[in-house]
C-alpha atoms as a PDB file:
ATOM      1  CA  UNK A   1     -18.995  26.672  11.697  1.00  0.00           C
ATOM      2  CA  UNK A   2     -20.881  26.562  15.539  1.00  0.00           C
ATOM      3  CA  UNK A   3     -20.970  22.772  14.569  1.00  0.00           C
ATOM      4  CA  UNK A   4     -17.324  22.390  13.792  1.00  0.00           C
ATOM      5  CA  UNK A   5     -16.340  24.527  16.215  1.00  0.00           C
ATOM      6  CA  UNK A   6     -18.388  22.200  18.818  1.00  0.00           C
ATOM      7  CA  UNK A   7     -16.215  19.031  17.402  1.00  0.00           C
ATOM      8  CA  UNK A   8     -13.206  20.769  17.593  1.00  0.00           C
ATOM      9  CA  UNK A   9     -13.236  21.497  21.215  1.00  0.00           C
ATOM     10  CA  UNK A  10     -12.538  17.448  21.879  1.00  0.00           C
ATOM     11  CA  UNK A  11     -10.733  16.298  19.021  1.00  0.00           C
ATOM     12  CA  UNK A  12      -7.137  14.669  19.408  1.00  0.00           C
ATOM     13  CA  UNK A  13      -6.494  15.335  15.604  1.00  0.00           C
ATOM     14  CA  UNK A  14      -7.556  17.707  13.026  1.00  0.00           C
ATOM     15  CA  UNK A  15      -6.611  16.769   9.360  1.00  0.00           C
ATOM     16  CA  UNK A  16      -7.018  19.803   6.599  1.00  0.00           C
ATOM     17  CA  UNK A  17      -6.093  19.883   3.113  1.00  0.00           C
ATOM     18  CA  UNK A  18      -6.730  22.957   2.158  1.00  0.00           C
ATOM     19  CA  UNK A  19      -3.990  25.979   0.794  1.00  0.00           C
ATOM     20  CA  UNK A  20      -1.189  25.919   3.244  1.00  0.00           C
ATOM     21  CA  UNK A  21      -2.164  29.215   5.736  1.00  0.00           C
ATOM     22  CA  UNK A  22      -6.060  29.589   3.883  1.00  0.00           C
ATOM     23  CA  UNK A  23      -7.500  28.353   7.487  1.00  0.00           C
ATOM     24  CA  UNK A  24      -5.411  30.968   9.651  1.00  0.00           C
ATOM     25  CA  UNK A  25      -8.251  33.541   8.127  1.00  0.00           C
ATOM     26  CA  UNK A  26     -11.103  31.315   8.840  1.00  0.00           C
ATOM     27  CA  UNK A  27     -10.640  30.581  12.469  1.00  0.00           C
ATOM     28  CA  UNK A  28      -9.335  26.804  11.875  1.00  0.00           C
ATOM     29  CA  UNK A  29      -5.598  27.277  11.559  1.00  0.00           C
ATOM     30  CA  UNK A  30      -2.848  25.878  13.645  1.00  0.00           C
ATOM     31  CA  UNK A  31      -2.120  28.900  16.433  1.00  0.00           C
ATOM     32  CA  UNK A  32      -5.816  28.711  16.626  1.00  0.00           C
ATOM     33  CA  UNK A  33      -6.005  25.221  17.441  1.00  0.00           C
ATOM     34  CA  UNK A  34      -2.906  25.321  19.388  1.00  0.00           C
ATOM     35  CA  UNK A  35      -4.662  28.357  21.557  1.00  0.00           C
ATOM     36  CA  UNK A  36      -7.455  25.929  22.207  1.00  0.00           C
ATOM     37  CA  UNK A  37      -5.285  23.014  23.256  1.00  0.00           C
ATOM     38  CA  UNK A  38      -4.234  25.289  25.652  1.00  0.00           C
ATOM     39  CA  UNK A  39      -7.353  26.655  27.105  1.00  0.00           C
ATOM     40  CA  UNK A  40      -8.584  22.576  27.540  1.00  0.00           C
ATOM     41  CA  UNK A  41      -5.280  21.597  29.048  1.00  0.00           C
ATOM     42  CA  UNK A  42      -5.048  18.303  26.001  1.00  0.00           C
ATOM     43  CA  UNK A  43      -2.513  18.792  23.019  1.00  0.00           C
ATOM     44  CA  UNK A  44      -3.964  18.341  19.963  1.00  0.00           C
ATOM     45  CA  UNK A  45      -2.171  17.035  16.382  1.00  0.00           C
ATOM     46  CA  UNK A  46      -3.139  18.854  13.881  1.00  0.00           C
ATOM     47  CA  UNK A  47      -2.226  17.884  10.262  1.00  0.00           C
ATOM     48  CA  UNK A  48      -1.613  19.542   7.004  1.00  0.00           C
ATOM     49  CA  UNK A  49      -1.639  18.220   3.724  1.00  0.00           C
ATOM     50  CA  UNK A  50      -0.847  20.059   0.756  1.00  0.00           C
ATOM     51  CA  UNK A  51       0.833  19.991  -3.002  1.00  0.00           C
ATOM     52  CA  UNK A  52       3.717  21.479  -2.170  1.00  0.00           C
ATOM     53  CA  UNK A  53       4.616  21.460   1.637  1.00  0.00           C
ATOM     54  CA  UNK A  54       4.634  23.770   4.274  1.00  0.00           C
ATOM     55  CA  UNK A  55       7.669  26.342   2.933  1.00  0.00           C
ATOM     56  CA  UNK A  56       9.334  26.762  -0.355  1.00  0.00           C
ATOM     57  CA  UNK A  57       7.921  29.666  -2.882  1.00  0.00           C
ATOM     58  CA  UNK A  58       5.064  27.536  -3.712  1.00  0.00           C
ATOM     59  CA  UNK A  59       3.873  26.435  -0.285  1.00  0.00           C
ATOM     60  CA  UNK A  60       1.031  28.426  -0.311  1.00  0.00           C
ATOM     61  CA  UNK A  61      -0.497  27.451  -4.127  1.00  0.00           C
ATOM     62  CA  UNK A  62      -3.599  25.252  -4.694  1.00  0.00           C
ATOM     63  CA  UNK A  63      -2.358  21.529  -6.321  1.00  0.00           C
ATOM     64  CA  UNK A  64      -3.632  18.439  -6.655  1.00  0.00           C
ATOM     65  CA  UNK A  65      -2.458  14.966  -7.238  1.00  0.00           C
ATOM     66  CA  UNK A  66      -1.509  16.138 -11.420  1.00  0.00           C
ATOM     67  CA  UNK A  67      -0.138  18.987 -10.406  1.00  0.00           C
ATOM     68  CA  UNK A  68       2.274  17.512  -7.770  1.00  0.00           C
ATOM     69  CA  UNK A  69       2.873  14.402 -10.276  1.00  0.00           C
ATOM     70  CA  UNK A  70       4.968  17.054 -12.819  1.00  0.00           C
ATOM     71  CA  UNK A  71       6.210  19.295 -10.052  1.00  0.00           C
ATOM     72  CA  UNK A  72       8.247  16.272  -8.424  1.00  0.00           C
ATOM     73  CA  UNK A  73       9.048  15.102 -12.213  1.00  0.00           C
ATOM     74  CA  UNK A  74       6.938  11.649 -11.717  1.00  0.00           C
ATOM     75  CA  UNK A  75       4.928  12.054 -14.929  1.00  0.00           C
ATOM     76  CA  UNK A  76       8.364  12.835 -16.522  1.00  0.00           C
ATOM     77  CA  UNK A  77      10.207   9.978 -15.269  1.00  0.00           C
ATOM     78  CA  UNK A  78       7.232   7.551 -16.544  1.00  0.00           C
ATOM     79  CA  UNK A  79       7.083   8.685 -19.921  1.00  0.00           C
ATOM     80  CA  UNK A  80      10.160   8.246 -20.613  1.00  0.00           C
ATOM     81  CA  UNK A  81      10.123   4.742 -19.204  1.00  0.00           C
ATOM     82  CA  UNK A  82       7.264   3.621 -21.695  1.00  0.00           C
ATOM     83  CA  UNK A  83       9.119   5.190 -24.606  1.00  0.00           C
ATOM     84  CA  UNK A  84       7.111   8.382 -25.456  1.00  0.00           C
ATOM     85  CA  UNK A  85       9.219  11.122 -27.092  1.00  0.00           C
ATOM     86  CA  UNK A  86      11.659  13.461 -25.118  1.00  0.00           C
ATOM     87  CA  UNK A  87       9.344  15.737 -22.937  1.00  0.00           C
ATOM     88  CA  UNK A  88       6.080  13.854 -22.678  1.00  0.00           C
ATOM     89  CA  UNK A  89       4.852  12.838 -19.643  1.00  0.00           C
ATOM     90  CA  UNK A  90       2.160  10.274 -18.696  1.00  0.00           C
ATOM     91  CA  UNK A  91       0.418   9.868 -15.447  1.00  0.00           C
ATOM     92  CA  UNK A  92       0.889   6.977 -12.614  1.00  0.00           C
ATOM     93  CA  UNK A  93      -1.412   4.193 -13.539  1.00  0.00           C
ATOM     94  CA  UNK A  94      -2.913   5.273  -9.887  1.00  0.00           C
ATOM     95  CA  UNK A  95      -2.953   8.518  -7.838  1.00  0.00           C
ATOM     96  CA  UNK A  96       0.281   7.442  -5.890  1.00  0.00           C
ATOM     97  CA  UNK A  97       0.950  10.659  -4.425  1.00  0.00           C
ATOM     98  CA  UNK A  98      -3.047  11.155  -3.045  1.00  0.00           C
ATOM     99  CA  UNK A  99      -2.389   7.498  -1.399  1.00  0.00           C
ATOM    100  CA  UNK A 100       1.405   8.360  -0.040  1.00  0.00           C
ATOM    101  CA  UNK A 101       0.366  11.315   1.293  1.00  0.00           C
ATOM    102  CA  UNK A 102      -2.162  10.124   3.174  1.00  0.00           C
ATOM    103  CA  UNK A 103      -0.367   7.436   4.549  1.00  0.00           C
ATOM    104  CA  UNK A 104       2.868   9.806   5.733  1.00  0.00           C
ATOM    105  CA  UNK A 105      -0.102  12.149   7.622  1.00  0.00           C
ATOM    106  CA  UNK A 106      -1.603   9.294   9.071  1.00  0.00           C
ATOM    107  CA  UNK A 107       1.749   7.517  10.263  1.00  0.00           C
ATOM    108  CA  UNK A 108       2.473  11.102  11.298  1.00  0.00           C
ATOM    109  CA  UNK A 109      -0.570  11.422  13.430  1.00  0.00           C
ATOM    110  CA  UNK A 110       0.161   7.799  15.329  1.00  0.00           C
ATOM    111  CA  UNK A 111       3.537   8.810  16.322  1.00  0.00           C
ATOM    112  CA  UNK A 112       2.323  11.929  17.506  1.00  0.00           C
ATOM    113  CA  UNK A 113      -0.526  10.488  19.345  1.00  0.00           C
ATOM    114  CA  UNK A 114       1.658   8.170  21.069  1.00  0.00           C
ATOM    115  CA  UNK A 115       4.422  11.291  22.226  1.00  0.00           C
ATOM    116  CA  UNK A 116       1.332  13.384  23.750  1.00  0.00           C
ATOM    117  CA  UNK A 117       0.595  10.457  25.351  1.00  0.00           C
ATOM    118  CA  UNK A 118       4.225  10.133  27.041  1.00  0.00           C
ATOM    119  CA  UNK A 119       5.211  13.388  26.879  1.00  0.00           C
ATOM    120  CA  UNK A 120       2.016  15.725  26.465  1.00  0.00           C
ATOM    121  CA  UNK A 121       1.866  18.722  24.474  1.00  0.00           C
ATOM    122  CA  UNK A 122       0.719  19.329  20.774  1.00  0.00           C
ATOM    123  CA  UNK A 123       2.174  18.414  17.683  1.00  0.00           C
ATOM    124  CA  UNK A 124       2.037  19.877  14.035  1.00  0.00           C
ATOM    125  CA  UNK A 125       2.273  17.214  11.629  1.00  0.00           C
ATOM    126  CA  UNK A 126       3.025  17.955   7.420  1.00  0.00           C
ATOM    127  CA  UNK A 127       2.535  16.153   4.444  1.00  0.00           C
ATOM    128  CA  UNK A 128       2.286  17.004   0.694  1.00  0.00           C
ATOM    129  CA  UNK A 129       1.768  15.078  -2.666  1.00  0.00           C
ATOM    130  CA  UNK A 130       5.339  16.347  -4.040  1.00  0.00           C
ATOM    131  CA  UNK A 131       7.197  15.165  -0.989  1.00  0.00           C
ATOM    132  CA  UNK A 132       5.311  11.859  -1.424  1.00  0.00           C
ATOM    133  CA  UNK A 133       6.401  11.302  -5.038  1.00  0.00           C
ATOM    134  CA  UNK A 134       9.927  12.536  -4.942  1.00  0.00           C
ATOM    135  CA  UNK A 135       9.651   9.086  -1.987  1.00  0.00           C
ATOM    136  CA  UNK A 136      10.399   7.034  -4.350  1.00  0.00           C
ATOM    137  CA  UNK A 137      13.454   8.957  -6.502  1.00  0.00           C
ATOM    138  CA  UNK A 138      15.101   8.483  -3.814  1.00  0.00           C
ATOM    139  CA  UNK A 139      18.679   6.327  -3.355  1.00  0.00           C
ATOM    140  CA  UNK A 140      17.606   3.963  -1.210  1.00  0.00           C
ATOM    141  CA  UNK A 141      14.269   3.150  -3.401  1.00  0.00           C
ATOM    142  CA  UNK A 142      14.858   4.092  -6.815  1.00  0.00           C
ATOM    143  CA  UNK A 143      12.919   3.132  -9.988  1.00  0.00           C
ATOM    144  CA  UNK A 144      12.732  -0.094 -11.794  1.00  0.00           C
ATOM    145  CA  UNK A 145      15.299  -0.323 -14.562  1.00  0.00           C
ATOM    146  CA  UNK A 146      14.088   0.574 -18.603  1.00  0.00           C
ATOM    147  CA  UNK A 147      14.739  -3.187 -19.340  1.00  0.00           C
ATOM    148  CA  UNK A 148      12.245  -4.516 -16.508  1.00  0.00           C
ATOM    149  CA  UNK A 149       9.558  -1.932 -17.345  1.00  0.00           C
ATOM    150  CA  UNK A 150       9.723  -3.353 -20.957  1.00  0.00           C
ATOM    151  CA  UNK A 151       9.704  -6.827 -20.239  1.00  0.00           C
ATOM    152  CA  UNK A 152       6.625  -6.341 -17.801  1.00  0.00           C
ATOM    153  CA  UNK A 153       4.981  -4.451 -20.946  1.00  0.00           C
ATOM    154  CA  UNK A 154       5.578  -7.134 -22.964  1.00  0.00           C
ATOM    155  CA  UNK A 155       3.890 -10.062 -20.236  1.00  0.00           C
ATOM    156  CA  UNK A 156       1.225  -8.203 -19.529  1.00  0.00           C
ATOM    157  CA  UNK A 157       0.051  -7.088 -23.138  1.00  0.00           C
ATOM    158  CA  UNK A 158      -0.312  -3.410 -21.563  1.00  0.00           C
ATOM    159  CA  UNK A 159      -1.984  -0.994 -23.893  1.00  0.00           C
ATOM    160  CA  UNK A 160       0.945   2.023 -24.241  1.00  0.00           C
ATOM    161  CA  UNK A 161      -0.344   4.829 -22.377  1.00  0.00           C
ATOM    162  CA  UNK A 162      -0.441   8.519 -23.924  1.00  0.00           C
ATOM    163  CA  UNK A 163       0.588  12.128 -22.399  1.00  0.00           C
ATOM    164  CA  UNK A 164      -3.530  12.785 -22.760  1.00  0.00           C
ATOM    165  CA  UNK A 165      -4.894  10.275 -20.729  1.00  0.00           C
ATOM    166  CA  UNK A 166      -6.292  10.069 -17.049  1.00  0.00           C
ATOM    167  CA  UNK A 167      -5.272   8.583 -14.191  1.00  0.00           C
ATOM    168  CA  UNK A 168      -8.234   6.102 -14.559  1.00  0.00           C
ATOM    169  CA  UNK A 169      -7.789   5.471 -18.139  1.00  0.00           C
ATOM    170  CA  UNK A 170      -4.694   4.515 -17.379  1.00  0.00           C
ATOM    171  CA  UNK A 171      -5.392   2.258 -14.606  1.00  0.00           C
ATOM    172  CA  UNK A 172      -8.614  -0.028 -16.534  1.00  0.00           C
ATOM    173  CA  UNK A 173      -5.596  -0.663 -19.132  1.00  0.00           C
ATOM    174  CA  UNK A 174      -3.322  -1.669 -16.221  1.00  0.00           C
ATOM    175  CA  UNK A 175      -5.722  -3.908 -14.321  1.00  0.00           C
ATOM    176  CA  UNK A 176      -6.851  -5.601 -17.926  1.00  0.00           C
ATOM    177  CA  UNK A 177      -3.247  -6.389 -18.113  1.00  0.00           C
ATOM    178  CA  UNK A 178      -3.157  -7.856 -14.747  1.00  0.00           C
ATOM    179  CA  UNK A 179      -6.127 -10.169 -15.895  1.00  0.00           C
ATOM    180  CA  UNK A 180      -3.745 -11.463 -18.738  1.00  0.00           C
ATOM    181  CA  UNK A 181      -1.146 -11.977 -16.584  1.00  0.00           C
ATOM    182  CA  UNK A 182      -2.078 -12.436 -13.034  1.00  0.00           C
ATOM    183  CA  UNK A 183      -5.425 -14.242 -13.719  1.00  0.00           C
ATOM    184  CA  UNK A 184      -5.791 -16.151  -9.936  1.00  0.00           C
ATOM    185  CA  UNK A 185      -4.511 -12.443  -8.234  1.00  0.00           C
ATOM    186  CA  UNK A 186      -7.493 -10.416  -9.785  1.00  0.00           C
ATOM    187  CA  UNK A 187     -10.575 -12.570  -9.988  1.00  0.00           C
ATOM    188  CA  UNK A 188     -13.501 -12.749  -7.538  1.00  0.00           C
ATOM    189  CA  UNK A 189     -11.671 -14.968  -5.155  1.00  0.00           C
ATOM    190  CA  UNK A 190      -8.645 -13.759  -4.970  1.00  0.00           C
ATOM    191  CA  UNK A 191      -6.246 -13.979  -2.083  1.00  0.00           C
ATOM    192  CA  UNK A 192      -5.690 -11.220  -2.140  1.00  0.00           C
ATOM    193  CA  UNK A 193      -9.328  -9.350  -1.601  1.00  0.00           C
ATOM    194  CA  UNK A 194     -11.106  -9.435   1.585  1.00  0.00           C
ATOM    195  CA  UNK A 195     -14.935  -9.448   1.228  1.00  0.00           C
ATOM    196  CA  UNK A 196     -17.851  -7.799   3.804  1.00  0.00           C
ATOM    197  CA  UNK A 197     -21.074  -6.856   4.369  1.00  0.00           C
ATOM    198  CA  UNK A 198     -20.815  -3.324   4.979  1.00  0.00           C
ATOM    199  CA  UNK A 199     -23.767  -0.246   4.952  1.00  0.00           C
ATOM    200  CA  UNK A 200     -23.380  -0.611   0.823  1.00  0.00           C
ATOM    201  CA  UNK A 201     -24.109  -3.949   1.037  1.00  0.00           C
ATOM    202  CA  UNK A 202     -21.197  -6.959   0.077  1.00  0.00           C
ATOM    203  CA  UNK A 203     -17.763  -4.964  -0.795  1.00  0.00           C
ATOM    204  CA  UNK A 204     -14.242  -6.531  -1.950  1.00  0.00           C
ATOM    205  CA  UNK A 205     -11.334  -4.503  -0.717  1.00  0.00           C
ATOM    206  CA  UNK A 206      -8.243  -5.305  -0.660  1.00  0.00           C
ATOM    207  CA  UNK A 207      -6.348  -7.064   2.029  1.00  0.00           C
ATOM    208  CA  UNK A 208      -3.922  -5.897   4.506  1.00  0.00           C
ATOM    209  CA  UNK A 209      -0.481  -6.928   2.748  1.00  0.00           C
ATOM    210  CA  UNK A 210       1.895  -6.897   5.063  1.00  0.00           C
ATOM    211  CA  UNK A 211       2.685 -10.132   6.736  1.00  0.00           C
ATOM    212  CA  UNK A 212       4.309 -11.177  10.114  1.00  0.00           C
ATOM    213  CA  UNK A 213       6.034 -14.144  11.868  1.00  0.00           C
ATOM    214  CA  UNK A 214       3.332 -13.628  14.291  1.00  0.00           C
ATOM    215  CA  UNK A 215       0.132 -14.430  12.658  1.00  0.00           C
ATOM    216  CA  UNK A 216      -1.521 -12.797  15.404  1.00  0.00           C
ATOM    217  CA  UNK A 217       0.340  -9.431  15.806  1.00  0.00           C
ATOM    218  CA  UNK A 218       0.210  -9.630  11.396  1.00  0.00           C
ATOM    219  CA  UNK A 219      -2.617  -6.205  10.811  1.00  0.00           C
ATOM    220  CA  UNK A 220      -5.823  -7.127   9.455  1.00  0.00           C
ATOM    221  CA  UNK A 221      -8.965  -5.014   8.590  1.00  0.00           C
ATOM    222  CA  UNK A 222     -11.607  -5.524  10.713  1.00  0.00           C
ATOM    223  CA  UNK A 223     -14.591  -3.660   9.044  1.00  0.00           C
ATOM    224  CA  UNK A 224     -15.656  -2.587   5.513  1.00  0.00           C
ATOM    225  CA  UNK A 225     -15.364   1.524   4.548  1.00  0.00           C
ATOM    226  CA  UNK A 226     -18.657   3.214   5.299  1.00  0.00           C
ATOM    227  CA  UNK A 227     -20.192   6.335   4.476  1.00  0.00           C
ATOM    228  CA  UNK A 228     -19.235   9.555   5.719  1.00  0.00           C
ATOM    229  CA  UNK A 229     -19.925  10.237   9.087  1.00  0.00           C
ATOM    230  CA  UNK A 230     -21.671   6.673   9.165  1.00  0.00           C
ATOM    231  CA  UNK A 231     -20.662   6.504  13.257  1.00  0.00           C
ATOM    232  CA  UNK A 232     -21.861  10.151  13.925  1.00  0.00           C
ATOM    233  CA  UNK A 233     -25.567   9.890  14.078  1.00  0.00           C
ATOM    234  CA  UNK A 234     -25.582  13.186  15.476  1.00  0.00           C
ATOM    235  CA  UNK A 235     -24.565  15.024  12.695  1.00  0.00           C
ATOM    236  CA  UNK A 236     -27.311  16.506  10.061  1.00  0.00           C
ATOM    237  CA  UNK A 237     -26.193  17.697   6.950  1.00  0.00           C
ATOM    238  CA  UNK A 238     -28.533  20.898   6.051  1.00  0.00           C
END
């Protein structure tokens, strides 16, 4: 904690996932941090993820990404697409709301990087994994129509997925699809995978996707994931 605390004193953002309010008791929640900002004269951005948001009657309950998959109705909405019976739900063929989530917090902590830059002050940002799946229910997204999640079934020879399975269970039968299908989009050299030489040796992620009219201002990754704490030599893990 005299470690954290030490980290904490200079940080521009602090990102926590735990129970919405579990921090308050420890020391690390927001009027804490906010109370710090203060005594260093810099705002801070301090960001909350969670299942279920930061108010409703469930805001302060423990979830993860298969809990906020049937909360928001997700699970629901794809078994009925792949034909199960009435009331069985299947997981996403990857942990959608984990990745959504994460991006929302982190396009949350830009913006509000940039304001306390023009404007100063602090800035409480919120995510959750329900929010990020009820994303795409939306009217101006929607879902893909019964007859185009059949015919993609059918191309891609996809193994029907059960009520019992896991998210990565579900996802091998998905990508062996792909193969079938998609052959030149999922093999070694693929356009779509960018390779380096990272601290675990040569790693394939995938490439930035979005594309500009600019090939210069188009986003690119620059550097491979690394380890934990890989830049913070400091650091010693007892």
């Amino acid at each position: 904690m005299a470690r954290l605390r030490e980290l904490i004193s200079d940080v521009d953002v602090f990102i926590q996932g735990y129970r919405y309010g579990s921090l308050e008791r420890r020391g690390l929640g927001l009027s804490t941090m906010l109370k710090l900002a203060a005594k260093r004269s810099k705002g801070i951005v301090y960001v909350d993820e969670s299942c279920y948001g930061p108010d409703g009657p469930f805001a302060e309950r423990s979830g993860w990404q298969r809990i906020g998959d049937a909360a928001s109705g997700t699970s629901y909405v794809i078994g009925r697409s792949l034909g199960p019976e009435p009331g069985h739900s299947v997981l996403p063929p990857l942990p959608v709301s984990d990745m959504t989530a994460g991006v929302v917090g982190a396009l949350g902590a830009m913006v509000a990087i940039r304001d306390r830059a023009l404007k100063g002050g602090s800035f409480h940002v919120v995510t959750s994994l329900v929010a990020a799946d009820t994303i795409s229910l939306e009217r101006e997204i929607r879902l893909y129509p019964p007859s185009v999640v059949a015919e993609t079934v059918k191309r891609s020879g996809f193994v029907p997925s059960t009520p019992g399975q896991s998210v990565s269970e579900i996802m091998i039968q998905v990508i062996d699809g792909w193969k079938k299908d998609l052959p030149t989009l999922v093999n070694e050299s693929s356009e779509l995978l960018t390779e380096y030489e990272g601290p675990w040796g040569k790693q394939k992620i995938l490439t930035s996707v979005a594309r500009l009219d600019d090939d210069d201002a188009t986003p690119r990754w620059t550097s491979p994931s690394v380890p934990n704490c890989h830049h913070s030599r400091d650091i010693k893990w007892l």
